[in-house]
N, C-alpha and C. Protein backbone atom coordinates (compact mmCIF):
# COMPACT_ATOMS: atom_id res chain seq x y z
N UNK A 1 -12.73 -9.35 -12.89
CA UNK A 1 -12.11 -9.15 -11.58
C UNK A 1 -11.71 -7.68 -11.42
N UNK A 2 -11.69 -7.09 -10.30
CA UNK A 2 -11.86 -5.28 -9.95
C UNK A 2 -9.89 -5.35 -9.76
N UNK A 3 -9.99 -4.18 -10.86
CA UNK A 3 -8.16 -4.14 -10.24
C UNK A 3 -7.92 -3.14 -9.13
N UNK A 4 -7.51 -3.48 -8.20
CA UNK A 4 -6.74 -2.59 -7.34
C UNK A 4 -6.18 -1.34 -7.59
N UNK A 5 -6.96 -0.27 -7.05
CA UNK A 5 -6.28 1.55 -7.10
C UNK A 5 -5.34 1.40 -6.30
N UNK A 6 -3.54 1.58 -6.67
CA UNK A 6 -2.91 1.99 -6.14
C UNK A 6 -2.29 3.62 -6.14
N UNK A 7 -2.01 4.30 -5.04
CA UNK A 7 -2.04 5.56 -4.73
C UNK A 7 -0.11 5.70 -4.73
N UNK A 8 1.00 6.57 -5.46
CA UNK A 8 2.29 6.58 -4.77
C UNK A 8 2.61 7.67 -4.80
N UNK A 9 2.98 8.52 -3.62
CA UNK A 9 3.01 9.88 -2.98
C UNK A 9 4.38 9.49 -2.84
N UNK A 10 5.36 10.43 -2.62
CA UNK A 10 6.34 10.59 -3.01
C UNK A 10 7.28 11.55 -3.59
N UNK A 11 8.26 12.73 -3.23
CA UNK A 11 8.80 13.36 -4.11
C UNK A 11 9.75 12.97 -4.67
N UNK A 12 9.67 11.72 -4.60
CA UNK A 12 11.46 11.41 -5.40
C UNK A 12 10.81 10.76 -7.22
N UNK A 13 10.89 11.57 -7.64
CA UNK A 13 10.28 11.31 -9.15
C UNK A 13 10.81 10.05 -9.77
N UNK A 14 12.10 9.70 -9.37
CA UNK A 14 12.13 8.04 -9.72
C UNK A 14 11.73 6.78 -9.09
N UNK A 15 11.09 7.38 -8.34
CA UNK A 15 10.90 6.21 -7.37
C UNK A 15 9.29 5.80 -7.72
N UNK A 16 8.86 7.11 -7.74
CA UNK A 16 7.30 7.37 -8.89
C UNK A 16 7.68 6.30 -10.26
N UNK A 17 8.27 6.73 -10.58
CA UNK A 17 8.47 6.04 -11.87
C UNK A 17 8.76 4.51 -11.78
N UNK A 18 9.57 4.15 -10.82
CA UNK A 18 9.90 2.70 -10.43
C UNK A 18 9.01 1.60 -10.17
N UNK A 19 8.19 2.21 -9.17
CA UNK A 19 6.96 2.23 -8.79
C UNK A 19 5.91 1.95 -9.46
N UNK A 20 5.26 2.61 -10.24
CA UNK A 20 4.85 2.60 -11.31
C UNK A 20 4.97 1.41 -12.41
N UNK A 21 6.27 2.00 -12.75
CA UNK A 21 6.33 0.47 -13.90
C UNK A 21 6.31 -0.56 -13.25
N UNK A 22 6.95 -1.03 -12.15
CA UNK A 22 6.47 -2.07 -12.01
C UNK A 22 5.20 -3.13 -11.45
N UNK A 23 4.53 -2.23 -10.68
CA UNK A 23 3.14 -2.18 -10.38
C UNK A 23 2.47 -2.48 -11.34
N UNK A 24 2.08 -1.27 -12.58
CA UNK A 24 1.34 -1.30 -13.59
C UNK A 24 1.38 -2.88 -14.28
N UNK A 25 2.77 -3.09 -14.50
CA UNK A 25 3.15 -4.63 -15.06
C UNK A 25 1.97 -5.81 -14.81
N UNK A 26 2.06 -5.44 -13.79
CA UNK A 26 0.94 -6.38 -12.37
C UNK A 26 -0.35 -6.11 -12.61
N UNK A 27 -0.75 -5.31 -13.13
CA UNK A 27 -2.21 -5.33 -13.42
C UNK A 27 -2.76 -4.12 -12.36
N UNK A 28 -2.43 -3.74 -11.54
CA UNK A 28 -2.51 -2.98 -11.05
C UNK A 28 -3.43 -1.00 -11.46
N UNK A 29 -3.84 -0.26 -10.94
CA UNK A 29 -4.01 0.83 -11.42
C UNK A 29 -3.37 1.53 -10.21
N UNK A 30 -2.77 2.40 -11.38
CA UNK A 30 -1.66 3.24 -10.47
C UNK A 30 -2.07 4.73 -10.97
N UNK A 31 -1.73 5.26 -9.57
CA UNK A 31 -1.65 6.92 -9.73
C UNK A 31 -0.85 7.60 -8.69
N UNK A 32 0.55 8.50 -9.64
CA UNK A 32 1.44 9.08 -8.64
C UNK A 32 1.06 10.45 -8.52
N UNK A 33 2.00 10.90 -7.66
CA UNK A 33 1.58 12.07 -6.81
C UNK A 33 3.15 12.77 -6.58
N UNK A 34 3.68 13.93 -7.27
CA UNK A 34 5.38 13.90 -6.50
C UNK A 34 5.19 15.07 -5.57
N UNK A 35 3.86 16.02 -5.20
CA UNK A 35 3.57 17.11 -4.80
C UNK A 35 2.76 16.46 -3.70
N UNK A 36 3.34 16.83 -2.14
CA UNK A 36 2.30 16.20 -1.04
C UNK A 36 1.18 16.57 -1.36
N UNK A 37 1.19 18.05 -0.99
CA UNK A 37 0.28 19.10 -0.88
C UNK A 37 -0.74 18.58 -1.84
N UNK A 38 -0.80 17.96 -2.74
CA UNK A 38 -1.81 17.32 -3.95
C UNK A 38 -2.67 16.14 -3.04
N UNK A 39 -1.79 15.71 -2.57
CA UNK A 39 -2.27 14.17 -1.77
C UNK A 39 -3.56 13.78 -1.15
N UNK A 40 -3.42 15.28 -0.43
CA UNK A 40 -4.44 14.88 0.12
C UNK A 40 -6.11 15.19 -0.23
N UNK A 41 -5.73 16.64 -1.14
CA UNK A 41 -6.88 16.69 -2.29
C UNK A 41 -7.33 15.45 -2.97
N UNK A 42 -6.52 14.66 -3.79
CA UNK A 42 -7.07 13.39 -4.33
C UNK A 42 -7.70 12.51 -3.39
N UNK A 43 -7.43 12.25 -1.87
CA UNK A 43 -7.94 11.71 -1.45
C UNK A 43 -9.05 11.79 -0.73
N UNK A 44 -9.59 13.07 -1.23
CA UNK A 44 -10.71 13.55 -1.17
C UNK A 44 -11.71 13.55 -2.07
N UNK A 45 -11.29 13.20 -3.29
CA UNK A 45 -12.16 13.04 -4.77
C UNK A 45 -11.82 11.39 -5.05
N UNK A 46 -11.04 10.69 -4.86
CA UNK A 46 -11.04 9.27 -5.62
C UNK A 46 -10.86 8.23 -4.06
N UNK A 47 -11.19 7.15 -3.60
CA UNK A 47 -10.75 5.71 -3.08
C UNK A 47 -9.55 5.07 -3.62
N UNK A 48 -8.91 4.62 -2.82
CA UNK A 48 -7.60 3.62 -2.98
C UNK A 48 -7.86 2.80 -2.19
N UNK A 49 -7.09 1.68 -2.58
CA UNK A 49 -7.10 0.42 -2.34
C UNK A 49 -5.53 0.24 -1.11
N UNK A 50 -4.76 0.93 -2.00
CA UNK A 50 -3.42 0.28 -1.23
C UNK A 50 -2.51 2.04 -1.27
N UNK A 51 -2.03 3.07 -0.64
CA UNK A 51 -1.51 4.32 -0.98
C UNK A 51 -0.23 3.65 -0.17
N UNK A 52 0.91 4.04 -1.34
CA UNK A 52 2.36 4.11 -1.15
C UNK A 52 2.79 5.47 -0.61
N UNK A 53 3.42 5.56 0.84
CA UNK A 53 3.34 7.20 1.14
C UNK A 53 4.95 7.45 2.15
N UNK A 54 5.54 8.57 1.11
CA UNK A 54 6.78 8.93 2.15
C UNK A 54 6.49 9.87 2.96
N UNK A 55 7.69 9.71 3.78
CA UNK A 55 6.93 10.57 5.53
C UNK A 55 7.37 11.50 4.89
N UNK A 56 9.12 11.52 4.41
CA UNK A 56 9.50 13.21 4.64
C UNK A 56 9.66 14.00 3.53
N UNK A 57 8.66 14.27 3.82
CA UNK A 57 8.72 15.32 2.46
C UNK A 57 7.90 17.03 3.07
N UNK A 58 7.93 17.76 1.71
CA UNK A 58 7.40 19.31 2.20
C UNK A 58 6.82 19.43 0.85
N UNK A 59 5.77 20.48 0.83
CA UNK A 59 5.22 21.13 2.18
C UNK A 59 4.56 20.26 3.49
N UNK A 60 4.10 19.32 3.03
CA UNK A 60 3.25 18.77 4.18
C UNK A 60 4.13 17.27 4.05
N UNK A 61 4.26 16.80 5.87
CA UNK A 61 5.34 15.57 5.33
C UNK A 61 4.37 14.25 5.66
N UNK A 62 4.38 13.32 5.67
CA UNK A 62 3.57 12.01 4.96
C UNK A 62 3.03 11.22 6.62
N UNK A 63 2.89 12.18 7.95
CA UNK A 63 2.55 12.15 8.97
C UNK A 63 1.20 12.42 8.82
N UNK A 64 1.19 13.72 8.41
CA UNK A 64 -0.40 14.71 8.16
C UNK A 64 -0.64 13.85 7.07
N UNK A 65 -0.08 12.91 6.02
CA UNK A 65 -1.33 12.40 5.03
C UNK A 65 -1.58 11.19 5.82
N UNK A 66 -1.18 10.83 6.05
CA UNK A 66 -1.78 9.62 6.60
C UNK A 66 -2.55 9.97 7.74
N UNK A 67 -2.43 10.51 8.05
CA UNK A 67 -3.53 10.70 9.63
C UNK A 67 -4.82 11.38 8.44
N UNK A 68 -4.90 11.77 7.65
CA UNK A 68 -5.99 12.57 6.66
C UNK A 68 -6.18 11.11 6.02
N UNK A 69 -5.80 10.50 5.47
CA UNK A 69 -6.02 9.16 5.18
C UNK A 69 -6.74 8.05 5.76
N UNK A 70 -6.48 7.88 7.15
CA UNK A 70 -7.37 6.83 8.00
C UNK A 70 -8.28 7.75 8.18
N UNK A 71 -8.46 9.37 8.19
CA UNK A 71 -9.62 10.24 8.69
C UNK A 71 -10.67 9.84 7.61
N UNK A 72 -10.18 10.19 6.16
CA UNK A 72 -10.93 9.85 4.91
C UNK A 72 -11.82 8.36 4.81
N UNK A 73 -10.34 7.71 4.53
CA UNK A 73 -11.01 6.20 4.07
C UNK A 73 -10.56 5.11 5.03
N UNK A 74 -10.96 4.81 5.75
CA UNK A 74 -10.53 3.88 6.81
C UNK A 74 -10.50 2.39 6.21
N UNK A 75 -10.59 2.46 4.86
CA UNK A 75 -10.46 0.79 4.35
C UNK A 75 -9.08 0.88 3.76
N UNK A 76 -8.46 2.12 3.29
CA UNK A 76 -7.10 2.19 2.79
C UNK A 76 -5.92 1.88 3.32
N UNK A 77 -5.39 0.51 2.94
CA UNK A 77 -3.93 0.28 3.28
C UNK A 77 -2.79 0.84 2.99
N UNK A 78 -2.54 1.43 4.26
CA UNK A 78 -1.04 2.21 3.78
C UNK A 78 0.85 2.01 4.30
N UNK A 79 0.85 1.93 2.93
CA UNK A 79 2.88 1.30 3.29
C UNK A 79 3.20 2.52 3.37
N UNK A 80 4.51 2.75 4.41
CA UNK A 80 5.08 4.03 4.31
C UNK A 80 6.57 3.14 3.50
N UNK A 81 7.18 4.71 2.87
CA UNK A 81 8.26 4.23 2.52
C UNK A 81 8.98 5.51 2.50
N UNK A 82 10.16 4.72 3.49
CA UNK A 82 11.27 6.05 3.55
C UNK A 82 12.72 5.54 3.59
N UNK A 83 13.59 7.05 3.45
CA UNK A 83 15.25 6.59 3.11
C UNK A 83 15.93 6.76 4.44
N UNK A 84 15.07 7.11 5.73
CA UNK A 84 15.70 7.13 6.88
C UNK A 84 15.43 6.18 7.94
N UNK A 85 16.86 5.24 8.57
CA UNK A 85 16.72 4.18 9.53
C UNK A 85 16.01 5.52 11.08
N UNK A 86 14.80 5.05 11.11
CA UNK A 86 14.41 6.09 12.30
C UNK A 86 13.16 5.22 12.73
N UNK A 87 13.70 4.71 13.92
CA UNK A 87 13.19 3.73 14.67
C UNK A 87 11.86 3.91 15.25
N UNK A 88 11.96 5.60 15.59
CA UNK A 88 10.82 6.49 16.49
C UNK A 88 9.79 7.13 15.26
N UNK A 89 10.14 7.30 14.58
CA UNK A 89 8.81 7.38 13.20
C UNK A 89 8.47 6.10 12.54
N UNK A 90 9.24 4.91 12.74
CA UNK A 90 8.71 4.08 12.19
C UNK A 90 7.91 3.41 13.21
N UNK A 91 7.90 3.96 14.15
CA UNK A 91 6.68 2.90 15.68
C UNK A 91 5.01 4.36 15.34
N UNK A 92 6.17 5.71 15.28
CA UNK A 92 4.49 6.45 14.74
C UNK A 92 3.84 5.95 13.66
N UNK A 93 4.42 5.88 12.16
CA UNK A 93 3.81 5.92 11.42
C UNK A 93 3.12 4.50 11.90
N UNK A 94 3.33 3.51 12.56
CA UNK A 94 2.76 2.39 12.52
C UNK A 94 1.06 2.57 13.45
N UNK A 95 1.54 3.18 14.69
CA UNK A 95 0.58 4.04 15.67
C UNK A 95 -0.49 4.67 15.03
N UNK A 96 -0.13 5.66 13.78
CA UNK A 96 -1.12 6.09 12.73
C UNK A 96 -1.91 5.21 11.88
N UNK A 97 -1.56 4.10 12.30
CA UNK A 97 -2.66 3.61 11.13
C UNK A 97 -1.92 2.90 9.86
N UNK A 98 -0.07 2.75 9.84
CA UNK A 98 0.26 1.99 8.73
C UNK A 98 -0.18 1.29 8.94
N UNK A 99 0.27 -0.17 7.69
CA UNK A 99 0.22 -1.36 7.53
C UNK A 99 2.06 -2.20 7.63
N UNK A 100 3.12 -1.22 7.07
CA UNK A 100 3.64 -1.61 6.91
C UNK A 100 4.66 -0.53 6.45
N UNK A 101 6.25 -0.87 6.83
CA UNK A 101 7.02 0.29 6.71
C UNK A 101 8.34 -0.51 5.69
N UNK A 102 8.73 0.09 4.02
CA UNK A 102 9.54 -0.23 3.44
C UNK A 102 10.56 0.72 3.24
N UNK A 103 11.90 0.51 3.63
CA UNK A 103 12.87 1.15 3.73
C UNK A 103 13.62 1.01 2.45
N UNK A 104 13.90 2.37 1.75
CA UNK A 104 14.54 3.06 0.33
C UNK A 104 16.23 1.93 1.13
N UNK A 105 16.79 2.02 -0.42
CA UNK A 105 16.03 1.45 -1.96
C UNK A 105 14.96 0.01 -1.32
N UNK A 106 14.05 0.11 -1.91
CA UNK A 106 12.51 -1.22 -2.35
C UNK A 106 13.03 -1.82 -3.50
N UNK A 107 13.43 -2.87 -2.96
CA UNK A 107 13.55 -4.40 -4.40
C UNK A 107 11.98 -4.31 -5.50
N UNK A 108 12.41 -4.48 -6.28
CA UNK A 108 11.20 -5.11 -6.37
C UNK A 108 10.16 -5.93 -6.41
N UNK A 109 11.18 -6.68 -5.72
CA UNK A 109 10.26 -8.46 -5.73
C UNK A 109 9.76 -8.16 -3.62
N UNK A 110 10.36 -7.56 -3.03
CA UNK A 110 9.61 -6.65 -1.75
C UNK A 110 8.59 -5.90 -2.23
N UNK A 111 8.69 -5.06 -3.41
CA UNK A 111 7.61 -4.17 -3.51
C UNK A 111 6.47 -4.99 -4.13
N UNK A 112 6.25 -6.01 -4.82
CA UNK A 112 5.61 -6.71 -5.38
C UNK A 112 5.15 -7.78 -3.97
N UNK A 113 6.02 -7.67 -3.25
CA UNK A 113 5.67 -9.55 -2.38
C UNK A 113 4.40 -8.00 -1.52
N UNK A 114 4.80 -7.20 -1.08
CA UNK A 114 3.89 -6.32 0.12
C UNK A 114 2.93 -5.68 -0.30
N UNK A 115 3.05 -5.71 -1.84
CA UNK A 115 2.03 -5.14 -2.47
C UNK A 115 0.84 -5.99 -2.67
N UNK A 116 0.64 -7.52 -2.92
CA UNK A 116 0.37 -8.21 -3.15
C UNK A 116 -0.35 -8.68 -1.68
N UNK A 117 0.86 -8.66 -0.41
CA UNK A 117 0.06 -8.78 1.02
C UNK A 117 -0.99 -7.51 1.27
N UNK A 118 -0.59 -6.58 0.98
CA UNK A 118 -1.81 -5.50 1.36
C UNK A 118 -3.26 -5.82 1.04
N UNK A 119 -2.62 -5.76 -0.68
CA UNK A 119 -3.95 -5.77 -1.12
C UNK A 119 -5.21 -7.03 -0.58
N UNK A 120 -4.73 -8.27 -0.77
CA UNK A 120 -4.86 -9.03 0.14
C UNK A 120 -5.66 -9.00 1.47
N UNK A 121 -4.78 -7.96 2.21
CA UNK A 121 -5.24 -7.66 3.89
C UNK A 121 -6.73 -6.72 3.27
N UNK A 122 -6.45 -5.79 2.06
CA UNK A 122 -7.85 -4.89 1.97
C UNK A 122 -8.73 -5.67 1.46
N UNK A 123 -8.58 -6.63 0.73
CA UNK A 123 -10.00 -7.46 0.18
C UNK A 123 -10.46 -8.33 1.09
N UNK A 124 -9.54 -9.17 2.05
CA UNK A 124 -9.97 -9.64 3.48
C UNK A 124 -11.26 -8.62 4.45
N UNK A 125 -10.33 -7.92 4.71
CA UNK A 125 -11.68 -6.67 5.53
C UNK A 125 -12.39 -6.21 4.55
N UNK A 126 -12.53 -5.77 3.68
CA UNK A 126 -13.73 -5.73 3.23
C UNK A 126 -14.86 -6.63 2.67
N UNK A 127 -14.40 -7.74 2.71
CA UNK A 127 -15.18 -8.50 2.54
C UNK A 127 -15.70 -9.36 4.06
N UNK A 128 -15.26 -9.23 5.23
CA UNK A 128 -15.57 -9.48 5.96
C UNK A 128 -16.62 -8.25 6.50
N UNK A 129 -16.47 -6.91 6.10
CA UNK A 129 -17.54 -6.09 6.74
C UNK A 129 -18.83 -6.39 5.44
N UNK A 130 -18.65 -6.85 4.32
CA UNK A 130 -19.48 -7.24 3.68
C UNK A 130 -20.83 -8.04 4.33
N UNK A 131 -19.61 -9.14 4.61
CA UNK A 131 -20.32 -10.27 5.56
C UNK A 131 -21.13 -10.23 6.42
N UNK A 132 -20.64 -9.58 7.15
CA UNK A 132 -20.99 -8.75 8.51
C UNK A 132 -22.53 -8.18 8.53
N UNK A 133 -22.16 -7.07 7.22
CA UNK A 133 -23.51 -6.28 6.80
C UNK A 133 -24.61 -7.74 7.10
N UNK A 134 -24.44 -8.32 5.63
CA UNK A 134 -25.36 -9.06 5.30
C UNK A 134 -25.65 -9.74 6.47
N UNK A 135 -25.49 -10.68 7.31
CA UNK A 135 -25.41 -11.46 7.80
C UNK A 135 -26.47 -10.88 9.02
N UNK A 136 -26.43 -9.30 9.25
CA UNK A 136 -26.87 -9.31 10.24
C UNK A 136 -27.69 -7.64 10.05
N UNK A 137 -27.67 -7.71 8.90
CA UNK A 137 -28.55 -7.05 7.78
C UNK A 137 -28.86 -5.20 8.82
N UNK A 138 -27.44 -4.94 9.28
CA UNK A 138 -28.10 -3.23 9.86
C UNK A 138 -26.14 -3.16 9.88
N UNK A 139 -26.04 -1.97 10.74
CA UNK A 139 -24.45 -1.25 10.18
C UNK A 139 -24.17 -1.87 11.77
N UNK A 140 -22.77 -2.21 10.96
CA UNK A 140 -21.47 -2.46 12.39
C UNK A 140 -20.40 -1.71 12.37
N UNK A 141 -20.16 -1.83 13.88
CA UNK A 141 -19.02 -1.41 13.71
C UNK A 141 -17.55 -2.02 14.80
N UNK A 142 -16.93 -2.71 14.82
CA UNK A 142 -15.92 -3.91 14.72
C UNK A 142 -16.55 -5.03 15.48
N UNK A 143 -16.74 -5.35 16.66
CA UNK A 143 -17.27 -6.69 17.03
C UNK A 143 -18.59 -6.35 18.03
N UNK A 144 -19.37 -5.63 17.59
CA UNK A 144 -20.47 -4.74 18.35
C UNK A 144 -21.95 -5.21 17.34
N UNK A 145 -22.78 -5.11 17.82
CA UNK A 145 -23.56 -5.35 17.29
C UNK A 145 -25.00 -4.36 17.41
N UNK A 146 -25.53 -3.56 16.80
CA UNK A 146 -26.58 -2.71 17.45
C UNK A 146 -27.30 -2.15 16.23
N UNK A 147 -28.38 -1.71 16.82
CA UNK A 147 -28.78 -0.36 15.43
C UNK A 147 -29.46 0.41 15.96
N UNK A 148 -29.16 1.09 17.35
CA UNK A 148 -28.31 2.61 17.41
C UNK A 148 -27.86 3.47 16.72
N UNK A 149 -28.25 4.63 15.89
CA UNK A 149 -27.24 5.07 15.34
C UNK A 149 -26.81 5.69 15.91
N UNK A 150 -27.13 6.44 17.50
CA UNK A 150 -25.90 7.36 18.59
C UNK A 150 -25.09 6.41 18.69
N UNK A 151 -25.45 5.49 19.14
CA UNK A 151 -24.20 3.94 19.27
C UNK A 151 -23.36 3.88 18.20
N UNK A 152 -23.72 3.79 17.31
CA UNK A 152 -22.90 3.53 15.62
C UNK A 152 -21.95 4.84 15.89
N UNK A 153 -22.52 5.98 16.03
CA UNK A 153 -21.49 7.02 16.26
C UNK A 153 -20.38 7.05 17.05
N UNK A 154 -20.89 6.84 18.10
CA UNK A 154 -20.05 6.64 19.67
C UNK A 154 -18.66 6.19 18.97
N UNK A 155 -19.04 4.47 18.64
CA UNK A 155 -18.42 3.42 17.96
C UNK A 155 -17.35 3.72 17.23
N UNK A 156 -17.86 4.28 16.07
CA UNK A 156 -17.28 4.99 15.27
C UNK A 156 -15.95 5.96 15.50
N UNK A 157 -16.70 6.88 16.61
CA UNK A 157 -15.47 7.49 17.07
C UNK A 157 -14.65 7.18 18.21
N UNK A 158 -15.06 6.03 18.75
CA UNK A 158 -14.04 5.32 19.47
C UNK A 158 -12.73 4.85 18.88
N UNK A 159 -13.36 4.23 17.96
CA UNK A 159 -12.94 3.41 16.85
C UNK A 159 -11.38 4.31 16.35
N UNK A 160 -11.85 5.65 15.91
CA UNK A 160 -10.93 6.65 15.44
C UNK A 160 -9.50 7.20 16.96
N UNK A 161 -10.57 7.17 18.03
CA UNK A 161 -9.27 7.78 18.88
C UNK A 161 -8.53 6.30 19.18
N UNK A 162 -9.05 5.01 19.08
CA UNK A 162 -8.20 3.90 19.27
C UNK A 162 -6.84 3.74 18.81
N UNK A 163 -6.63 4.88 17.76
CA UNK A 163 -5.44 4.46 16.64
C UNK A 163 -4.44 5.23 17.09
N UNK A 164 -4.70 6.35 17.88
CA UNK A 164 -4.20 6.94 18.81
C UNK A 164 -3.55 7.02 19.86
N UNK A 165 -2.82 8.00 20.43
CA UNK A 165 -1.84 8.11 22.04
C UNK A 165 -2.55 8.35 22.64
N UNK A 166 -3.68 9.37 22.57
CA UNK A 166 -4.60 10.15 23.62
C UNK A 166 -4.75 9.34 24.43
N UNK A 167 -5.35 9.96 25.78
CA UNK A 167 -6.13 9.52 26.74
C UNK A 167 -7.44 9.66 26.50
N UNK A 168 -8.27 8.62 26.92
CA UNK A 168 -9.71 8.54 27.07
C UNK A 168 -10.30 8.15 27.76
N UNK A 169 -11.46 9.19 28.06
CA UNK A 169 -12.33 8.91 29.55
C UNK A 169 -13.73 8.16 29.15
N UNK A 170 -14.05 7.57 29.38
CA UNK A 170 -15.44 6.64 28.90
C UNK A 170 -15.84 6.53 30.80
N UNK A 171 -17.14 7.13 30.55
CA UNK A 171 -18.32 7.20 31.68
C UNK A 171 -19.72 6.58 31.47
N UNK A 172 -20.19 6.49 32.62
CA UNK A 172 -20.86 5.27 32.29
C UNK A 172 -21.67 5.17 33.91
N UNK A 173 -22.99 4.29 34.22
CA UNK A 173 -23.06 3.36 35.34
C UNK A 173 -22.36 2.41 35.26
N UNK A 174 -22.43 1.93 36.54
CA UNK A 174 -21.72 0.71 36.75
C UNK A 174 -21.87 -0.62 36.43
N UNK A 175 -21.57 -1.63 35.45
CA UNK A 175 -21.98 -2.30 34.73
C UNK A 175 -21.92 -2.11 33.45
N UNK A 176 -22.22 -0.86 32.67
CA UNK A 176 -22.70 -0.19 31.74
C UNK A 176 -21.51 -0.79 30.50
């Protein structure tokens, strides 16, 4: 059975550590991070399964990784976890592409119960785009069906400004 890459970004070095041990316990593969600025390099050389990520931190605060994160790997589930009740970053980070927002101090039977739902939610979708593939044996992309690859693109980057505030203009004939 494939163990789960977990990712925990973070500058609070005990929380790395907390984290960690108890994860690892779980079978889990873990790799921390207490330097943002690192973050997003790794997630440029390795895949994760599930990345644990605090917003506020410096140099770069856990807004820009995660938006570099759904840019990267769009199968990666990401919990934010922070020590501030902030109602208006916790509706962004969700807007960006979380999964799920755990507010400092994390029990650990929370960090274990959400850890356990993520991973979960990532082996679900990916095994449903598995499906998908096979089933209909050319590339998709969410409930579309084609093999186009300008289409696949289009798609694709629809797909990306969806997660988004922007405005978007889509033109077209009528019908189209």
């Amino acid at each position: 059975m494939k163990k789960s890459k977990v990712l925990i970004v973070d500058d609070d070095k005990l929380i790395l550590e907390l984290f960690e041990s108890c994860l690892s316990e779980f079978g889990f593969l873990i790799h921390t991070i207490s330097d943002s600025s690192e973050a997003i390099e790794i997630m440029k050389q390795e895949s994760f399964d599930l990345v644990f990520l605090d917003i506020h931190m410096k140099p770069i605060d856990g807004f820009t990784i995660l938006a570099e994160i759904k840019k990267k790997s769009h199968e990666a589930v990401v919990i934010i976890i922070s020590g501030f009740e902030d109602y208006a970053n916790a509706l962004k980070a969700i807007d960006l592409g979380a999964y799920h927002i755990l507010r400092k101090p994390v029990s650990m039977q929370e960090l274990l119960f959400f850890t356990k739902k993520a991973i979960e939610y990532h082996d679900i979708r990916a095994e449903l785009k598995k499906i998908k593939e096979k089933f209909y044996n050319i590339e998709l992309s969410g409930n579309i069906t084609t093999q186009n690859p300008d289409f696949i693109k289009n798609l694709d980057l629809a797909e990306t400004v969806a997660d988004s505030n922007i405005s978007v203009l889509i033109r077209g004939e009528s019908g189209t």
